[in-house]
Protein backbone atom coordinates (compact mmCIF):
# COMPACT_ATOMS: atom_id res chain seq x y z
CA UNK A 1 42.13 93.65 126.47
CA UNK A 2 39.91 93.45 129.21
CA UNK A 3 36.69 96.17 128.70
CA UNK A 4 36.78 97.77 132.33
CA UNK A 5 33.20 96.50 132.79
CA UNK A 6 33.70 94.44 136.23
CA UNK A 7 36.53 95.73 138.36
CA UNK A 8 37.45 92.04 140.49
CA UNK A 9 38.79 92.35 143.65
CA UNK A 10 36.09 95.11 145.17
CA UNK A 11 34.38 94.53 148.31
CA UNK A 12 31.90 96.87 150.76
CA UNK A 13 35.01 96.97 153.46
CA UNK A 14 37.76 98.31 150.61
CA UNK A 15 38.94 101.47 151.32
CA UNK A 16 36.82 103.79 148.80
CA UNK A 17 40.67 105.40 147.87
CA UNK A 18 41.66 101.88 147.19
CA UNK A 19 38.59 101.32 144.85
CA UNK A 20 39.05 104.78 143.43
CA UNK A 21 42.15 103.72 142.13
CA UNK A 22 41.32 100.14 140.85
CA UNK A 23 38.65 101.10 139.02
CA UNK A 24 40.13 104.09 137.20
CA UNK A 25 42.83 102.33 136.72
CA UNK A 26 40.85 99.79 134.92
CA UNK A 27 38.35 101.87 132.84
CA UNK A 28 40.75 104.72 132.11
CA UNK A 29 43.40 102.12 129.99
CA UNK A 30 40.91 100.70 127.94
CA UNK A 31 40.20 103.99 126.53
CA UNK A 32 43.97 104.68 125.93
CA UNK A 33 44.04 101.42 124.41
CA UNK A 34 41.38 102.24 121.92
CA UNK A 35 42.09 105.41 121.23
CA UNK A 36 44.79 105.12 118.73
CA UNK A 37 43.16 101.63 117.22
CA UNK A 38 40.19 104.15 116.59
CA UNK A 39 41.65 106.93 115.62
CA UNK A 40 44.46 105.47 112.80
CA UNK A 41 42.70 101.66 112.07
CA UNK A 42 38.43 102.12 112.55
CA UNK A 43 37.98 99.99 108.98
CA UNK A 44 40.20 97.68 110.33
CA UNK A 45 37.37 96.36 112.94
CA UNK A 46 33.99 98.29 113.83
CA UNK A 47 34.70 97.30 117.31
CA UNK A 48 37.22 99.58 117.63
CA UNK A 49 35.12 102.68 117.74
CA UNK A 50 32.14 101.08 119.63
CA UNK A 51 34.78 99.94 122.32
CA UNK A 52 36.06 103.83 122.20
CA UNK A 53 32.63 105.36 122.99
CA UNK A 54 31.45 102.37 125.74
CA UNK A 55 34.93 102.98 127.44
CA UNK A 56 34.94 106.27 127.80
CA UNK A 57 31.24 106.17 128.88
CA UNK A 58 32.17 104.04 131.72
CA UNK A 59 35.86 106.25 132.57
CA UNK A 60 33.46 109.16 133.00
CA UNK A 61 30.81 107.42 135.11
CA UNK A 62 33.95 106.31 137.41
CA UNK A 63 35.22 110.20 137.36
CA UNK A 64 31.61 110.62 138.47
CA UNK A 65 31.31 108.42 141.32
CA UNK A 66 34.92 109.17 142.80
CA UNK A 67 35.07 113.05 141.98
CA UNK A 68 36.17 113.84 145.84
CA UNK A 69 38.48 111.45 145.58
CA UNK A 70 40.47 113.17 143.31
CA UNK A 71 42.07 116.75 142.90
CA UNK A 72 39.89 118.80 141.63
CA UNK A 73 41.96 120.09 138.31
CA UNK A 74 43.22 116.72 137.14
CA UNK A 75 39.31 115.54 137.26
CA UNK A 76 38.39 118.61 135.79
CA UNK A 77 41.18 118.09 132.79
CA UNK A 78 40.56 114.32 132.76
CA UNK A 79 36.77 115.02 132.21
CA UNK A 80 36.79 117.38 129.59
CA UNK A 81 39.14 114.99 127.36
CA UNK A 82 37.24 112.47 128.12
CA UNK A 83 34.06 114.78 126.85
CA UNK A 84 35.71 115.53 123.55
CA UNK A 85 36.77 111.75 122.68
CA UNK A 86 33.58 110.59 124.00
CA UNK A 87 31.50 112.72 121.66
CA UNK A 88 33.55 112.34 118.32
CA UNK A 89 33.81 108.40 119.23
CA UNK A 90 29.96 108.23 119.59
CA UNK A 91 29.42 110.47 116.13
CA UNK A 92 31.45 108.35 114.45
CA UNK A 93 29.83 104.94 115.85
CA UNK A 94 26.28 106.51 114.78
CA UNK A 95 27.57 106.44 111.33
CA UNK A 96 28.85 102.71 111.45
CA UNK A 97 25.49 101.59 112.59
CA UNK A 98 23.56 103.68 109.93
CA UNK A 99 25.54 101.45 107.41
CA UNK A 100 25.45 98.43 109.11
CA UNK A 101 21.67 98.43 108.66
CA UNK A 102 21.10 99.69 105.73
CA UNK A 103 21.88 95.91 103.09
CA UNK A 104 19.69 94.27 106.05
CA UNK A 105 16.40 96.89 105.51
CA UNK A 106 13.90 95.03 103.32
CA UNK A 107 12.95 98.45 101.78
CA UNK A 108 16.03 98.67 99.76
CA UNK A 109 16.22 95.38 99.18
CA UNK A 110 13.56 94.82 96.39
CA UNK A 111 14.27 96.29 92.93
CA UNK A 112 12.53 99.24 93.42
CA UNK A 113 14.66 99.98 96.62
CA UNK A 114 18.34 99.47 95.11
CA UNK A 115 18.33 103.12 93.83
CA UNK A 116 17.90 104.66 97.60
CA UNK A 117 20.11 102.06 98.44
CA UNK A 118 23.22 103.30 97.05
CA UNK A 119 21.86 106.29 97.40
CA UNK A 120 21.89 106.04 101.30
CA UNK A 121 25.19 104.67 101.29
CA UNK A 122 27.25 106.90 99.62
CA UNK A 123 25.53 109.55 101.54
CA UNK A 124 26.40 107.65 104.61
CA UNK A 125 29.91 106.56 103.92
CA UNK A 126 30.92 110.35 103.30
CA UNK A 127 29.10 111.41 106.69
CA UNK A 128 31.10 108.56 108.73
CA UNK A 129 34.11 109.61 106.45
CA UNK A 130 33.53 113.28 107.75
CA UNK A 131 33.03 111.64 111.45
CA UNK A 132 36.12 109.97 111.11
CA UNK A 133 38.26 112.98 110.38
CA UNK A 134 36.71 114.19 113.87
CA UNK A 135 37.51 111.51 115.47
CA UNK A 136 40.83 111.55 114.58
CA UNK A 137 41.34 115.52 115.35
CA UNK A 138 39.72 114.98 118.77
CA UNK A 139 43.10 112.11 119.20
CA UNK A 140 45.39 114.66 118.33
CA UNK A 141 43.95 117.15 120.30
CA UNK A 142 42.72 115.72 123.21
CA UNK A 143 44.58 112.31 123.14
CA UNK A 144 47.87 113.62 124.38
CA UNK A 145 46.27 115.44 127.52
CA UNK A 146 44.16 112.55 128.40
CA UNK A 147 46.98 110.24 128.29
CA UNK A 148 49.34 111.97 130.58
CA UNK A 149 46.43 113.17 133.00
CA UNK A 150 44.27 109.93 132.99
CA UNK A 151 47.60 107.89 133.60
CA UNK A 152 48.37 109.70 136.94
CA UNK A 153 44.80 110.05 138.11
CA UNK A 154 44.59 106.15 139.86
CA UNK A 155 47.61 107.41 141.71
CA UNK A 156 46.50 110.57 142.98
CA UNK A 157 43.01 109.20 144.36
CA UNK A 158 43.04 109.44 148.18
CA UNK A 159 40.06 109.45 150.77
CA UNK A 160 37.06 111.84 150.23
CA UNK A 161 36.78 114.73 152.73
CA UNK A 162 33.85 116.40 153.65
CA UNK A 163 32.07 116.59 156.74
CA UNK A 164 30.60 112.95 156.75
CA UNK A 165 32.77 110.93 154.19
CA UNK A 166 31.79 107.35 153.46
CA UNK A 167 33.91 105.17 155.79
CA UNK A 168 34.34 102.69 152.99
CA UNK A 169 33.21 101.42 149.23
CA UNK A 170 29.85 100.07 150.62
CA UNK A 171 29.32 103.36 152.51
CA UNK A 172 29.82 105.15 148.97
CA UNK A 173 27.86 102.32 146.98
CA UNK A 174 24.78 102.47 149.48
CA UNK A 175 24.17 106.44 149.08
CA UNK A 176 25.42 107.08 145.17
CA UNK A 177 23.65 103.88 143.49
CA UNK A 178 21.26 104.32 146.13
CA UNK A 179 20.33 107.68 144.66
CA UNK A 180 20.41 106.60 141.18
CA UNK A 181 18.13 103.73 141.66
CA UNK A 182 15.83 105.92 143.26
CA UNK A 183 15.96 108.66 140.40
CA UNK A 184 15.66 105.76 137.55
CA UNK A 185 12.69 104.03 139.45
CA UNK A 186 10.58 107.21 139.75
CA UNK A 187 10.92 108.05 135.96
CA UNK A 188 9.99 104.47 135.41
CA UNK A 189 6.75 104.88 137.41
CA UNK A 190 6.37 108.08 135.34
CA UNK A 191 5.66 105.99 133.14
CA UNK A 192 6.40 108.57 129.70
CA UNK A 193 4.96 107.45 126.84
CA UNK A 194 7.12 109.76 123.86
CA UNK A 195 10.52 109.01 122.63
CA UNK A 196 12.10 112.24 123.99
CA UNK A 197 10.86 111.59 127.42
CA UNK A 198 11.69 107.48 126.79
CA UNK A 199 15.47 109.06 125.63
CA UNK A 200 15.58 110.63 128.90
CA UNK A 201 14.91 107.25 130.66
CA UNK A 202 17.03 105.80 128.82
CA UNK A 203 19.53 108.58 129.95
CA UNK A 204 18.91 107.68 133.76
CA UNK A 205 19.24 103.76 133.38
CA UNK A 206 22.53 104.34 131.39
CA UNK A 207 24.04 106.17 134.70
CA UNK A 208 22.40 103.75 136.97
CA UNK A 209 23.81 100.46 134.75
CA UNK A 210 27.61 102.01 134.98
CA UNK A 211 27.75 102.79 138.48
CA UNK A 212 26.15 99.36 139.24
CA UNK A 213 28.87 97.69 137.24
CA UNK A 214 31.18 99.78 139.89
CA UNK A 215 29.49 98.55 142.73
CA UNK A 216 27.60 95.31 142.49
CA UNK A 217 30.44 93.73 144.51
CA UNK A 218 29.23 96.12 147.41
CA UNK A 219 25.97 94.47 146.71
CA UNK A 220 23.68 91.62 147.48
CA UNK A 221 24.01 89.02 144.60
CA UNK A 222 20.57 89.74 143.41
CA UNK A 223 21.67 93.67 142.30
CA UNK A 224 24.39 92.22 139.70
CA UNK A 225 22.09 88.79 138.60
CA UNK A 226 18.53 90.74 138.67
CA UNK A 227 18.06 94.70 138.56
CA UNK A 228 21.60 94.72 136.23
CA UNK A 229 19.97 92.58 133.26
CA UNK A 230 16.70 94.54 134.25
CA UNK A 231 18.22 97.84 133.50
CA UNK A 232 20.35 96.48 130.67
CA UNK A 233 17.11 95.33 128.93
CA UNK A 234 15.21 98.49 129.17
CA UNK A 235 18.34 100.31 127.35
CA UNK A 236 18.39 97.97 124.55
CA UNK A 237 14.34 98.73 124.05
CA UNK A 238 14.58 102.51 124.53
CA UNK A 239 17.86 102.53 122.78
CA UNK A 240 15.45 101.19 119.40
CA UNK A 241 13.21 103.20 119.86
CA UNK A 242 15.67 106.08 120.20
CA UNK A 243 17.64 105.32 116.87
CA UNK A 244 14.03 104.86 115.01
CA UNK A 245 12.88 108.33 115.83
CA UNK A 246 16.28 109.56 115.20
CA UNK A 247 16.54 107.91 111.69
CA UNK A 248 12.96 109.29 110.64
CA UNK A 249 14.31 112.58 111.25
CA UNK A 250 17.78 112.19 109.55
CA UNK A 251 15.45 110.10 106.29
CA UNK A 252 13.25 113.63 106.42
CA UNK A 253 15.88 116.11 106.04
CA UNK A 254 17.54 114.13 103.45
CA UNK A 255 14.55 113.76 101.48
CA UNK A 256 14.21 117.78 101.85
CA UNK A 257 17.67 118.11 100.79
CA UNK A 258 17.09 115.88 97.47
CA UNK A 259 14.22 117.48 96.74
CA UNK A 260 15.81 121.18 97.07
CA UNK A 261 19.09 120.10 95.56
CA UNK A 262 18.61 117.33 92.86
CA UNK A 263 14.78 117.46 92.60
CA UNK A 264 15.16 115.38 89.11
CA UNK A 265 16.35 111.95 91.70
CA UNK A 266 13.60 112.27 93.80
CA UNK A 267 11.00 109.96 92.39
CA UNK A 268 13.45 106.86 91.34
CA UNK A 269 15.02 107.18 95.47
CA UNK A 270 11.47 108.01 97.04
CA UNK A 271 10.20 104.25 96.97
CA UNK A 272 13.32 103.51 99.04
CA UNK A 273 13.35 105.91 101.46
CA UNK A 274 9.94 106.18 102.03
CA UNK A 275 9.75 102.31 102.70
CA UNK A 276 12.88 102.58 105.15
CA UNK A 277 10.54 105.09 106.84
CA UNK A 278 7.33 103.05 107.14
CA UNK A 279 9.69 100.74 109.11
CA UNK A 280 11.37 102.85 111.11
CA UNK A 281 7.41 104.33 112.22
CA UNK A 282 6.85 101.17 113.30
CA UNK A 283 9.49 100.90 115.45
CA UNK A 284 8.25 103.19 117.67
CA UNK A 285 5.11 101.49 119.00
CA UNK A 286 6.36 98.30 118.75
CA UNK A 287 9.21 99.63 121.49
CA UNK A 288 6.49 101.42 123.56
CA UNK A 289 4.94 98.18 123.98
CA UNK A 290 7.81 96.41 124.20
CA UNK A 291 8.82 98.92 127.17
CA UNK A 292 5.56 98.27 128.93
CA UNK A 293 5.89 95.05 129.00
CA UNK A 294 9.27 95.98 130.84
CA UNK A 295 7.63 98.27 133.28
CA UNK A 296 5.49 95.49 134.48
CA UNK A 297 8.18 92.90 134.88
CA UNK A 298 10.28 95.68 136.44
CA UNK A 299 7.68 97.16 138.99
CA UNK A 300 7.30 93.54 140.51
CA UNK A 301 11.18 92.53 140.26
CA UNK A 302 12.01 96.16 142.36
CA UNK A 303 8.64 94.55 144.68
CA UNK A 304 10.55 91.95 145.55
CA UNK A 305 13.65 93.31 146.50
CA UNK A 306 12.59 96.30 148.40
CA UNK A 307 13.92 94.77 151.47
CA UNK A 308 17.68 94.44 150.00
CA UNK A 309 17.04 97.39 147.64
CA UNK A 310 15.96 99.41 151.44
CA UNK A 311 18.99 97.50 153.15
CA UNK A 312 21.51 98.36 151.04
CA UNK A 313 21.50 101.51 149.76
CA UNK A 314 20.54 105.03 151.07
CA UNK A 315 18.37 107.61 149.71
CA UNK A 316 20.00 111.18 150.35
């Protein structure tokens, strides 16, 4: 099953309707093919669910990008599906990774650790258990719905209207990425320092990655080889240091909870947890460095394309 993340066939002269309705096409059936594979088999293979959330990630950044291509209540309907699956799909892939790391943490590993261990994942196996029973209402809610309106939505795409439409994909690639790139680069130059303002970089690279993946055939070479990987790379540092602060704050209510529920477990689980902490802490400034060093690589890479980065797109 192919993952929807390159759409072949694209070029700047396609018609965007044409386009519209390849890449829907694409990105819409890989989330109706991991839906049920989700939703009825997710201990089966992790990759299930992660392939659930990425897909419908990148259907919703291609209902972005072609929303006046299509009728406005199908995209609407489409959308808010998409929404629901998208959010129970990503609550439930949370859970899988909070397990997945948990035999790897050297914390819990040592003698003293093995307590908070199993303590961590039971607690964690019933939260993913929980997710899971989302994730499977949002199928039988939503699932239906999406299925018979994502499956005609390709179809209905035709050319966008307005008073100066985009004669063609490159016309539509030029001004759309070319106001994303612009948006990411000036929070980049912001340079933010804290993990909620780093979370909202992260936010503006994620949109700027999927639409790129849309149109890098529109593109120079150098926008699929170069800023793509860039981009990519920046997510995968923010995205650590995202899922560190996140975990200190999940490791700090549970402690609470412990403490105000079964007070008597507290000191044989606090080495543990308090260990998985101190690592998680340091996550965080290792990332912010790790980010800088980004910035610097990224500020002369976007230096040296400024010409094709200027000739390409358009800043509206």
């Amino acid at each position: 099953m192919a993952d929807g993340k390159w759409v072949p066939g694209l070029t700047a002269e396609t018609p965007v309707a044409e386009a519209a309705a390849a890449v829907l096409a694409a990105r819409l059936e890989v989330v109706r093919h991991y839906l049920p594979l989700a939703a009825e088999k997710p201990y089966e293979d992790a990759e299930y669910v992660h392939q659930l959330r990425v897909g419908t990630r990148r259907a919703g950044a291609a209902l972005r990008v072609f929303r006046d291509c299509l009728p406005r209540k199908q995209h609407k309907a489409t959308k808010l599906y998409l929404r629901a699956l998208r959010r129970a799909a990503g609550d439930a892939r949370d859970w899988d990774v909070f397990l997945l790391g948990l035999p790897g943490a050297k914390p819990l590993a040592a003698a003293t650790g093995k307590p908070a261990l199993d303590f961590l994942i039971g607690y964690g196996m019933g939260e993913r258990s929980a997710a899971q029973a989302r994730l499977a209402s949002a199928a039988e809610l939503s699932g239906p719905g999406f299925a018979e309106e994502s499956a005609a939505l390709s179809a209905a795409a035709h050319a966008p209207g307005g008073d100066d439409p985009p004669g063609n994909f490159g016309d539509l690639a030029a001004v759309q990425f070319g106001r994303l790139i612009r948006d990411f680069d000036d929070a980049v130059k912001a340079n933010p320092t804290e993990p909620a303002a780093l979370h909202q970089l992260r936010i503006l690279g994620k949109r700027a990655r999927y639409a790129l993946e849309i149109f890098a055939d529109a593109f120079p070479p150098a926008f699929k080889d170069s800023l793509y990987p860039a981009i990519e790379r920046v997510q995968e540092i923010l995205g650590e240091i995202q899922d560190a602060a996140v975990g200190l704050e999940r490791l700090a209510a549970l402690r609470d909870r412990v403490k105000q529920t079964v007070p008597r477990e507290l000191p044989r689980l606090r080495k543990g947890i308090e260990g998985l902490a101190r690592v998680l802490r340091a996550k965080v400034p290792a990332g912010q460095k790790a980010f800088q060093a980004w910035r610097k690589e990224w500020t002369a890479l976007v230096e040296g394309l400024q010409l094709e980065i200027a000739a390409a797109t358009v800043v509206a």
